[in-house]
Protein backbone atom coordinates (compact mmCIF):
# COMPACT_ATOMS: atom_id res chain seq x y z
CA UNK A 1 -8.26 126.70 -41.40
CA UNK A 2 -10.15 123.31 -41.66
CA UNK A 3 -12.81 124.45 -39.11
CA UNK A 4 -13.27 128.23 -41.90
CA UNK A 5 -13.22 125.70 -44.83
CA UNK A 6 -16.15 123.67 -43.29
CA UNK A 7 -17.94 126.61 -42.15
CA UNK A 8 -18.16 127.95 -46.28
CA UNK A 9 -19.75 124.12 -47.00
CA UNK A 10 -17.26 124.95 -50.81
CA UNK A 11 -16.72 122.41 -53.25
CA UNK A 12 -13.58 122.21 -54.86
CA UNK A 13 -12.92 124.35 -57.90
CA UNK A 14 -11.68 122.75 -60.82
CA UNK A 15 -11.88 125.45 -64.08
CA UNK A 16 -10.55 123.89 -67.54
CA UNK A 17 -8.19 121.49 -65.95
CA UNK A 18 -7.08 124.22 -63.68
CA UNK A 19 -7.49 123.46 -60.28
CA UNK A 20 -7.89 126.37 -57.18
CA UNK A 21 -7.29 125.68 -53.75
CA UNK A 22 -8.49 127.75 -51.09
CA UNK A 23 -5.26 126.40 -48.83
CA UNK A 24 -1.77 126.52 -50.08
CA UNK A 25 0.62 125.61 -47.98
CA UNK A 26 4.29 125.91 -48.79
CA UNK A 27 7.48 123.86 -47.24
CA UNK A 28 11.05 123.94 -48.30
CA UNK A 29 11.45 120.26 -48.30
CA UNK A 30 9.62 117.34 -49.46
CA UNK A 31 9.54 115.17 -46.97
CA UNK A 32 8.31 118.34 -44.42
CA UNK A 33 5.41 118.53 -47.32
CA UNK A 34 4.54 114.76 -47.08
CA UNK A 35 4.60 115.22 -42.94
CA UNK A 36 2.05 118.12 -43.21
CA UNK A 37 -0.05 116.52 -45.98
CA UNK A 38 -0.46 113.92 -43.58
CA UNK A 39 -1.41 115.46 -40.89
CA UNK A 40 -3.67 117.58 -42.43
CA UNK A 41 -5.25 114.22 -43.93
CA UNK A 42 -5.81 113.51 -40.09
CA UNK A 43 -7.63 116.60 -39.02
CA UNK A 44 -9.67 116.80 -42.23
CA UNK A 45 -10.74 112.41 -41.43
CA UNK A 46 -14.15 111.88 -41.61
CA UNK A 47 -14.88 115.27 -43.72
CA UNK A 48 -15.51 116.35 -47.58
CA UNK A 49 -12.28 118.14 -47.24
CA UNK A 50 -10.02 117.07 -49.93
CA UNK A 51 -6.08 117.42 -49.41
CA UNK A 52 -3.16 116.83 -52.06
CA UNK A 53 0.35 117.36 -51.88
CA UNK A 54 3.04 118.24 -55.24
CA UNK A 55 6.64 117.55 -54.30
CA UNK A 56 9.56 117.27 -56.84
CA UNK A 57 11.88 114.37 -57.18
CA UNK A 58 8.26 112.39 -58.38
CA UNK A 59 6.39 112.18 -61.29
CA UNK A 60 4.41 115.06 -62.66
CA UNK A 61 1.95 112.91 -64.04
CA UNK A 62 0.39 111.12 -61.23
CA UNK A 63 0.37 114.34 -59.08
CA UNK A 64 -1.22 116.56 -61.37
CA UNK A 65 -3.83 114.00 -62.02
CA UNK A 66 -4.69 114.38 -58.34
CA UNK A 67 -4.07 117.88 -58.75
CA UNK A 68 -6.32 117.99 -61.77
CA UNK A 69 -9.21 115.86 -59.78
CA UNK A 70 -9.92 119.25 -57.31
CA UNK A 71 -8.69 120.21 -53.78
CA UNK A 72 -9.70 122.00 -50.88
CA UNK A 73 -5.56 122.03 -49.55
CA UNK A 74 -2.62 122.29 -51.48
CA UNK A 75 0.58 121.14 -49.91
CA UNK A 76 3.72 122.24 -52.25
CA UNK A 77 7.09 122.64 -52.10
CA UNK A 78 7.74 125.78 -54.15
CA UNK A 79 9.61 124.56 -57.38
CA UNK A 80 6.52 122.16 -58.13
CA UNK A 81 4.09 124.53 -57.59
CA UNK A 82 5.69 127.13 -59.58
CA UNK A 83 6.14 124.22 -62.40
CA UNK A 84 2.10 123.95 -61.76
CA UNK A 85 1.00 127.17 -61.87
CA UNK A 86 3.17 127.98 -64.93
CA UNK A 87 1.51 125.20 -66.93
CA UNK A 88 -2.16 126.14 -65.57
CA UNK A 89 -2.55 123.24 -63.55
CA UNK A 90 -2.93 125.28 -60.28
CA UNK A 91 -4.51 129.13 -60.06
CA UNK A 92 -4.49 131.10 -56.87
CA UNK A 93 -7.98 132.38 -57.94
CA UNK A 94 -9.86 130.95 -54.59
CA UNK A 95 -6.48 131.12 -52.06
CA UNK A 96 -8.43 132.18 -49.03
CA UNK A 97 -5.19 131.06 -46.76
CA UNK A 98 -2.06 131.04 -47.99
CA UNK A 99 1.26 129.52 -45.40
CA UNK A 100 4.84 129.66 -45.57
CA UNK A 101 5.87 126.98 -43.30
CA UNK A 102 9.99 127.16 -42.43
CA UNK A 103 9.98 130.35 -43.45
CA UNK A 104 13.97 130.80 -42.57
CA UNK A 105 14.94 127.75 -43.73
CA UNK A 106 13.08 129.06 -47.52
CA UNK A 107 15.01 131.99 -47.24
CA UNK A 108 18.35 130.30 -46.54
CA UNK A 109 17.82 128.03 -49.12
CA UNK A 110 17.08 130.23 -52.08
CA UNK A 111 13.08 129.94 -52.22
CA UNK A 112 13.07 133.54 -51.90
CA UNK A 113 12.49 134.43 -55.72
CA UNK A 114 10.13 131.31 -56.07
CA UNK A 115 7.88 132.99 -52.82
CA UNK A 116 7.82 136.48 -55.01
CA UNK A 117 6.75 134.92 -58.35
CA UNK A 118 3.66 133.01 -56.43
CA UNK A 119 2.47 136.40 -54.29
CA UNK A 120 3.01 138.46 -57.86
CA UNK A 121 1.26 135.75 -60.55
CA UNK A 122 -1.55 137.41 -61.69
CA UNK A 123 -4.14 135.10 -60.52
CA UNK A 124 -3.70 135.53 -56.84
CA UNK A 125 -6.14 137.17 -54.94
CA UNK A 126 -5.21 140.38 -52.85
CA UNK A 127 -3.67 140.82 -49.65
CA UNK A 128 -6.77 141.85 -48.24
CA UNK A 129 -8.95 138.88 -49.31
CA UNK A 130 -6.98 135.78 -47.78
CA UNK A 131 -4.92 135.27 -44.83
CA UNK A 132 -1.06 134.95 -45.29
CA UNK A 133 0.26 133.43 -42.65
CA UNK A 134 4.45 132.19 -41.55
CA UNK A 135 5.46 129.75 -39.47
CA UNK A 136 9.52 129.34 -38.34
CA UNK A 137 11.42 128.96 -34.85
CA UNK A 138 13.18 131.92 -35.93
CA UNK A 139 12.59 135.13 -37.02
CA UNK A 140 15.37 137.46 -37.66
CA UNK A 141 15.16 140.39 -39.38
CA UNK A 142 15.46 139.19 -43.29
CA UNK A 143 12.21 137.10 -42.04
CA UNK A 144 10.64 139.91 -40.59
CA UNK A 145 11.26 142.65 -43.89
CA UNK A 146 9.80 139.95 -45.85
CA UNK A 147 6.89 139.20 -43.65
CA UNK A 148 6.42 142.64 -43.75
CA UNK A 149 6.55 142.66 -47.39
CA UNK A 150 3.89 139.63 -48.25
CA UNK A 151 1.72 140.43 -44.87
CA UNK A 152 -0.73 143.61 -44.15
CA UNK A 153 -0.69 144.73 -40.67
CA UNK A 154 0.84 140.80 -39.32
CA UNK A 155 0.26 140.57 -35.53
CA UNK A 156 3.73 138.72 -34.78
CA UNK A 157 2.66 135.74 -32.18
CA UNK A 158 6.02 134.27 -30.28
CA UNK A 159 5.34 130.95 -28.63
CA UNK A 160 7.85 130.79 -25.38
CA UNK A 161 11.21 131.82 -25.77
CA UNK A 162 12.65 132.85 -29.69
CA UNK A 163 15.82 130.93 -30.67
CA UNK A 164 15.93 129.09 -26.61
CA UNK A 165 16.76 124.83 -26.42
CA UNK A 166 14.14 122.90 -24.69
CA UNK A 167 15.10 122.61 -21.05
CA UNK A 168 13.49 119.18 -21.74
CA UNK A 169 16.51 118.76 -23.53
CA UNK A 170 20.01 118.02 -21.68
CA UNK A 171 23.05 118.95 -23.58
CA UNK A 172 26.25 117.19 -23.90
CA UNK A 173 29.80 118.59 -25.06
CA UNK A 174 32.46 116.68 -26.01
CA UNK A 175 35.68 118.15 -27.36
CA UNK A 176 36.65 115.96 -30.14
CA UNK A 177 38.85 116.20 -33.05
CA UNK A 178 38.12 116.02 -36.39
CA UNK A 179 39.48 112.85 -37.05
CA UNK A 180 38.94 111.33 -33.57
CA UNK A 181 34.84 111.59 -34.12
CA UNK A 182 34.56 107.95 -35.72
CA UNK A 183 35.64 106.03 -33.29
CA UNK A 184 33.74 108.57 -30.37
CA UNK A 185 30.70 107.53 -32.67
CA UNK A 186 31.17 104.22 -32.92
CA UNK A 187 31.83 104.11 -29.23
CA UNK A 188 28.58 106.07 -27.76
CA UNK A 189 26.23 104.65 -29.97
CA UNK A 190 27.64 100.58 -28.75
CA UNK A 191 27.11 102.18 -25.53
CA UNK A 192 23.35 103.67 -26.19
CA UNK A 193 22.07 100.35 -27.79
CA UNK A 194 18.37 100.79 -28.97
CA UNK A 195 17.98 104.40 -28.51
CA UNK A 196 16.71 106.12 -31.50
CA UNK A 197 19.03 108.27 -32.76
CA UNK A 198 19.80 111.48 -35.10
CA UNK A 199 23.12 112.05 -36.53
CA UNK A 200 23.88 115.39 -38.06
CA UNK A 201 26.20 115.95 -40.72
CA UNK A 202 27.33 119.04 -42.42
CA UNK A 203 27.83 117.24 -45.96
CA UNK A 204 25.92 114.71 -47.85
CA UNK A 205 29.01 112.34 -48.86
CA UNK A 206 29.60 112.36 -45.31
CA UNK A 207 26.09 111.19 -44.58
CA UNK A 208 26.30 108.15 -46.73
CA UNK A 209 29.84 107.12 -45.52
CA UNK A 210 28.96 107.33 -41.62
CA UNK A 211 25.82 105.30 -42.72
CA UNK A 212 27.74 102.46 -43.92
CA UNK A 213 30.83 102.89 -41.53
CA UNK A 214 27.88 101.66 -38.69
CA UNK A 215 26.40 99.45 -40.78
CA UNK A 216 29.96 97.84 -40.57
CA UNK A 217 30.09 98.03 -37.16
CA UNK A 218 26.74 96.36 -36.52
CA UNK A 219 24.78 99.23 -35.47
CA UNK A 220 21.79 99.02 -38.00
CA UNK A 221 21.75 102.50 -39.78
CA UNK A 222 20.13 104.36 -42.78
CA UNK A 223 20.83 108.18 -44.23
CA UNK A 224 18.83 110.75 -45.58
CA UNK A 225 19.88 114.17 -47.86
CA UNK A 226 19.46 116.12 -50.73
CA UNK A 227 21.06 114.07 -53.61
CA UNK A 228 19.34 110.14 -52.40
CA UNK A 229 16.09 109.38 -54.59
CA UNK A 230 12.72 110.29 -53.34
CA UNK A 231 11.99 106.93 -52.82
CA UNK A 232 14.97 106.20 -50.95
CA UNK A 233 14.91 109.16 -48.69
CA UNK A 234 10.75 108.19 -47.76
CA UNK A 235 12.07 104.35 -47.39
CA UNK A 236 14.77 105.44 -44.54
CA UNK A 237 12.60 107.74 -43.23
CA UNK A 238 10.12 104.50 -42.58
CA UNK A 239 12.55 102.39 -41.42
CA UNK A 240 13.55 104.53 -39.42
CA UNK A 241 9.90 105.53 -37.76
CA UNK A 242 9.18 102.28 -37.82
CA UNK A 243 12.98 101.21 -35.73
CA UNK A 244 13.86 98.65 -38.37
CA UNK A 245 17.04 101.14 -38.33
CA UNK A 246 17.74 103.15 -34.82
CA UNK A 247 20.07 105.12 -36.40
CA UNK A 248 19.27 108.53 -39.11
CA UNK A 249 22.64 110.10 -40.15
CA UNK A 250 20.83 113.28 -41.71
CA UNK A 251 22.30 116.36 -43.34
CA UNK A 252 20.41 119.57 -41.42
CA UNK A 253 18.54 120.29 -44.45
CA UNK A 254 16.92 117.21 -44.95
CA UNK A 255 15.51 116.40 -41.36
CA UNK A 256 14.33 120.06 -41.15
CA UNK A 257 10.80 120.25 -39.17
CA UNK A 258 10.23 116.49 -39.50
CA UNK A 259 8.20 115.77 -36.49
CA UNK A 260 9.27 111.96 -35.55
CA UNK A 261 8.12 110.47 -32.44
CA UNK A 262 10.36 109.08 -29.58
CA UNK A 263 13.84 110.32 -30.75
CA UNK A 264 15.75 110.01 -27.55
CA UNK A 265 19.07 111.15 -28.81
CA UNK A 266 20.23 113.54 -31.25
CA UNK A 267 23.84 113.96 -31.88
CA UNK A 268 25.93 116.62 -33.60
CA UNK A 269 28.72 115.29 -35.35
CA UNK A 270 29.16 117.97 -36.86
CA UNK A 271 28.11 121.27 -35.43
CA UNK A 272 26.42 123.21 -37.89
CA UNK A 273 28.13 126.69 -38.66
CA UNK A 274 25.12 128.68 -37.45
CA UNK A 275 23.37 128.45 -33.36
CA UNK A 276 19.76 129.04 -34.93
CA UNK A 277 20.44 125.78 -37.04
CA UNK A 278 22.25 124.05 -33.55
CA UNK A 279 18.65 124.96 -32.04
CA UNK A 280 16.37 123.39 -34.90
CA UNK A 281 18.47 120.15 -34.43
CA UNK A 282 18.62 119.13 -31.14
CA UNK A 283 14.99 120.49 -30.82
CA UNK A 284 14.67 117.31 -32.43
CA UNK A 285 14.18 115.98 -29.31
CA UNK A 286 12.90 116.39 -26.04
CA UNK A 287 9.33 116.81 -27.72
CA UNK A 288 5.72 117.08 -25.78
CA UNK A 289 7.51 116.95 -22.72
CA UNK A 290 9.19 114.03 -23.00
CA UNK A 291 13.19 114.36 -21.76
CA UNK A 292 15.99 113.92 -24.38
CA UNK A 293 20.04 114.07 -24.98
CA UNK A 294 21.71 116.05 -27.46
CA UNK A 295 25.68 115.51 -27.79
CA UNK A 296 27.77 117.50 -29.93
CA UNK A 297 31.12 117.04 -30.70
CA UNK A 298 33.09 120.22 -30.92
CA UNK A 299 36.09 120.32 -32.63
CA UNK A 300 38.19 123.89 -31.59
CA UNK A 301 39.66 124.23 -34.53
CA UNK A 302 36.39 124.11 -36.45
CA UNK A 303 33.90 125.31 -34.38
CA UNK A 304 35.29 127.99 -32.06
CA UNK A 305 33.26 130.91 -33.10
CA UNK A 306 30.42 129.39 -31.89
CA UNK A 307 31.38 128.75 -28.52
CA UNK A 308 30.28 131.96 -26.63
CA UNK A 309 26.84 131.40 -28.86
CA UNK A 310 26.81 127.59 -27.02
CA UNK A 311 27.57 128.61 -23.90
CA UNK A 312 24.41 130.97 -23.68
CA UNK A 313 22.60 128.67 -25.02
CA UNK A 314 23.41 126.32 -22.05
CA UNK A 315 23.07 129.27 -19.36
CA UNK A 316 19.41 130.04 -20.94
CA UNK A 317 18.40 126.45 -20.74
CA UNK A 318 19.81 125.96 -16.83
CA UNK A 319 22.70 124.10 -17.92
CA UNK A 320 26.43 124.27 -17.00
CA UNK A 321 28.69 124.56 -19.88
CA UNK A 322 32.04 123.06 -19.72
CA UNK A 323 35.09 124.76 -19.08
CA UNK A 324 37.00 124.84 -21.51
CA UNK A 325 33.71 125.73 -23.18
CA UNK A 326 32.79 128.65 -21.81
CA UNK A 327 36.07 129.89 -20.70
CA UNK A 328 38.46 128.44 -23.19
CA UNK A 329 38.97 131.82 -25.26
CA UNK A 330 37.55 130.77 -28.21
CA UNK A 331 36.78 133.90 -30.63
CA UNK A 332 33.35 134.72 -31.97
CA UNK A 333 30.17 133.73 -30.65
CA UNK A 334 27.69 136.84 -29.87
CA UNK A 335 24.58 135.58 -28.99
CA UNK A 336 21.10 134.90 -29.94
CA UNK A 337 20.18 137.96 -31.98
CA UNK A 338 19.66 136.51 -35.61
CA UNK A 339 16.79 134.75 -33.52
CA UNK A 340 14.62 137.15 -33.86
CA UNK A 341 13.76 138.18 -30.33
CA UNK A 342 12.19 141.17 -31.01
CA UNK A 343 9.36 142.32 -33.31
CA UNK A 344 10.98 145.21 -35.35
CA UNK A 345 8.42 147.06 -35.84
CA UNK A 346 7.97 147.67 -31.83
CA UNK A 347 10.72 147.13 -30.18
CA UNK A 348 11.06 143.89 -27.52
CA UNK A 349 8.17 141.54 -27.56
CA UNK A 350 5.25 142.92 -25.92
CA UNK A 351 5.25 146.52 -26.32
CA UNK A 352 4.13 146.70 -29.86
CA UNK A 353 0.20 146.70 -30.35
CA UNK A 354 0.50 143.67 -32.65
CA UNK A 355 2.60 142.04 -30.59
CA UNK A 356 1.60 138.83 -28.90
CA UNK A 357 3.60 136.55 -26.75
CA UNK A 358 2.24 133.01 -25.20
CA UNK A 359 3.73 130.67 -22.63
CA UNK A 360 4.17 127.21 -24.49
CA UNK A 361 2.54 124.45 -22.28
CA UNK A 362 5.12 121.73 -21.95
CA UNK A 363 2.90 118.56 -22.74
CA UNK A 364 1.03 119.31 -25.26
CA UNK A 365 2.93 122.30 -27.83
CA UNK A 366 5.12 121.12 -30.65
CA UNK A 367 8.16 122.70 -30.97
């Protein structure tokens, strides 16, 4: 997209206070929208191309100033934009690519109606004029009606295997329960001394009281989720980055699609109630073909219908599962279809003319 923008030499168009971008991109979190911004700041270096990003949880004023000032890229999460284009800040006059980045996660978290109003506000160009494109490391079929929706004639690229773990990745069961996980915590992470470290949570009180259970215990520890301040949420994520803490307890929400270098463990406290979202995680690590350790703690009574799910997963990824894993009689568990391993307009990938599957190169694709 940066190479296309150069290539049209374009100035950025600023109309009455209005500004048009010729890139939006659109994440379902704000710190995923601060990670892209940056990055985007990184390939643009050195170029006239002009990036912002509009995030909630900030003030309005100081980003629609920048706003206001003209961009060539528009990073957003979807409430702020909305907010923007409703007060004529932002028009989708000049949108010559428009991306929906986590496009699962958006649907799963409610974005759904916020995606509709953007594609159906009167200023935004046609279908035919700019290039719509999705990104997500799944794509079941709610994904794929709606791509099929905002998209003309998508070609439907799959990079490796839909919905697979990293075999970069080596996976660790323990059967643990519920009230026996503190003190496994407290135990691995005495023994694993200096590794950086994810810990998911299903809830965000639970985040904040692991946090300062291991602050307790000497292990040096911040949290991220939902309901923490902006500014407190970007502050742990530095410290973290930055190994001031080694330890993120995260709720799945929040750490989805952050891309942070040299996690070498991630560990599922709890396991989250769906296998897509047990993928995302502990694809946290293991990243440009570097080796990592995911642990989850599985508690029977809580997480039994995902066991036949789990033990797939393993078998897929070259792994044994456990015994009392994979043959403990646990109900539910069906597989990988939610995934998205087909294109549904043609069948398996492959055999449908816009269709196109790639081989991910281990050292250098992100995952």
């Amino acid at each position: 997209m940066i190479n296309k923008l150069l290539e049209t030499n374009a100035a950025p168009v600023v109309e009455d206070g209005c500004c048009q971008p010729l890139v939006i991109i659109i994440s379902p979190t704000r710190e995923l929208a601060i990670q892209i911004f940056e990055q985007a700041k990184k390939f643009a270096y050195g170029s006239y191309i002009k990036t912002v990003v509009a995030y909630g949880g900030t003030s309005v004023g100081y980003q629609r100033n920048h706003v206001q000032l003209g961009c060539h890229i528009l990073v957003a999460t979807p409430g702020r934009l909305n907010d923007f284009v409703r007060r004529r800040f932002v028009s989708f006059a000049s949108v010559k690519f428009f991306v929906l980045d986590e496009a699962d996660r958006m649907l799963d978290m409610g974005f759904l109606p916020n995606v509709e109003e953007m594609l159906g506000d009167g200023t935004m160009v046609a279908t035919g004029d700019r290039q719509t494109l999705m990104f997500s490391a799944t794509f079941p079929e709610e994904i794929q009606h709606l791509a099929g929706k905002f998209l003309n004639n998508y070609v439907f690229v799959a990079v490796g295997i839909v919905g697979s773990a990293s075999t970069d990745v080596e996976q660790v069961f323990h059967e643990v329960t519920r009230f026996k996980k503190r003190e496994k915590l407290i135990e691995m992470l005495k023994e694993g001394v200096g590794e950086k470290t994810v810990v998911f949570v299903e809830t965000k009180r639970n985040a904040d009281f692991l946090a300062t259970l291991l602050s307790e215990n000497d292990i040096k520890t911040t949290s991220i989720h939902g309901d923490r301040l902006q500014r407190e949420r970007e502050q742990a994520l530095w410290d973290f980055k930055k190994g001031i803490c080694n330890i993120l307890v995260a709720t799945g929400v929040a750490a989805r699609g952050l891309d942070i270098e040299g996690i070498q463990h991630v560990i599922n406290y709890d396991l989250p109630k769906s296998i897509d979202e047990y993928v995302h995680r502990i694809g946290r690590t293991g990243r440009v073909g570097n080796r990592g350790k995911a642990t989850s703690f599985f508690d029977p009574e809580q997480d039994g219908n995902l066991a036949g799910s789990l033990a797939k997963i393993l078998k897929q990824a070259g792994q044994d599962a456990p015994d009392w894993l994979g043959k403990g009689g646990f109900s539910g568990g069906g597989g990988s279809d939610r995934f998205g391993g087909r294109d549904i307009r043609g069948g398996d990938f492959g055999k449908g003319s816009n269709t196109i599957v790639t081989q991910a190169e281990e050292a250098e694709e992100e995952w």
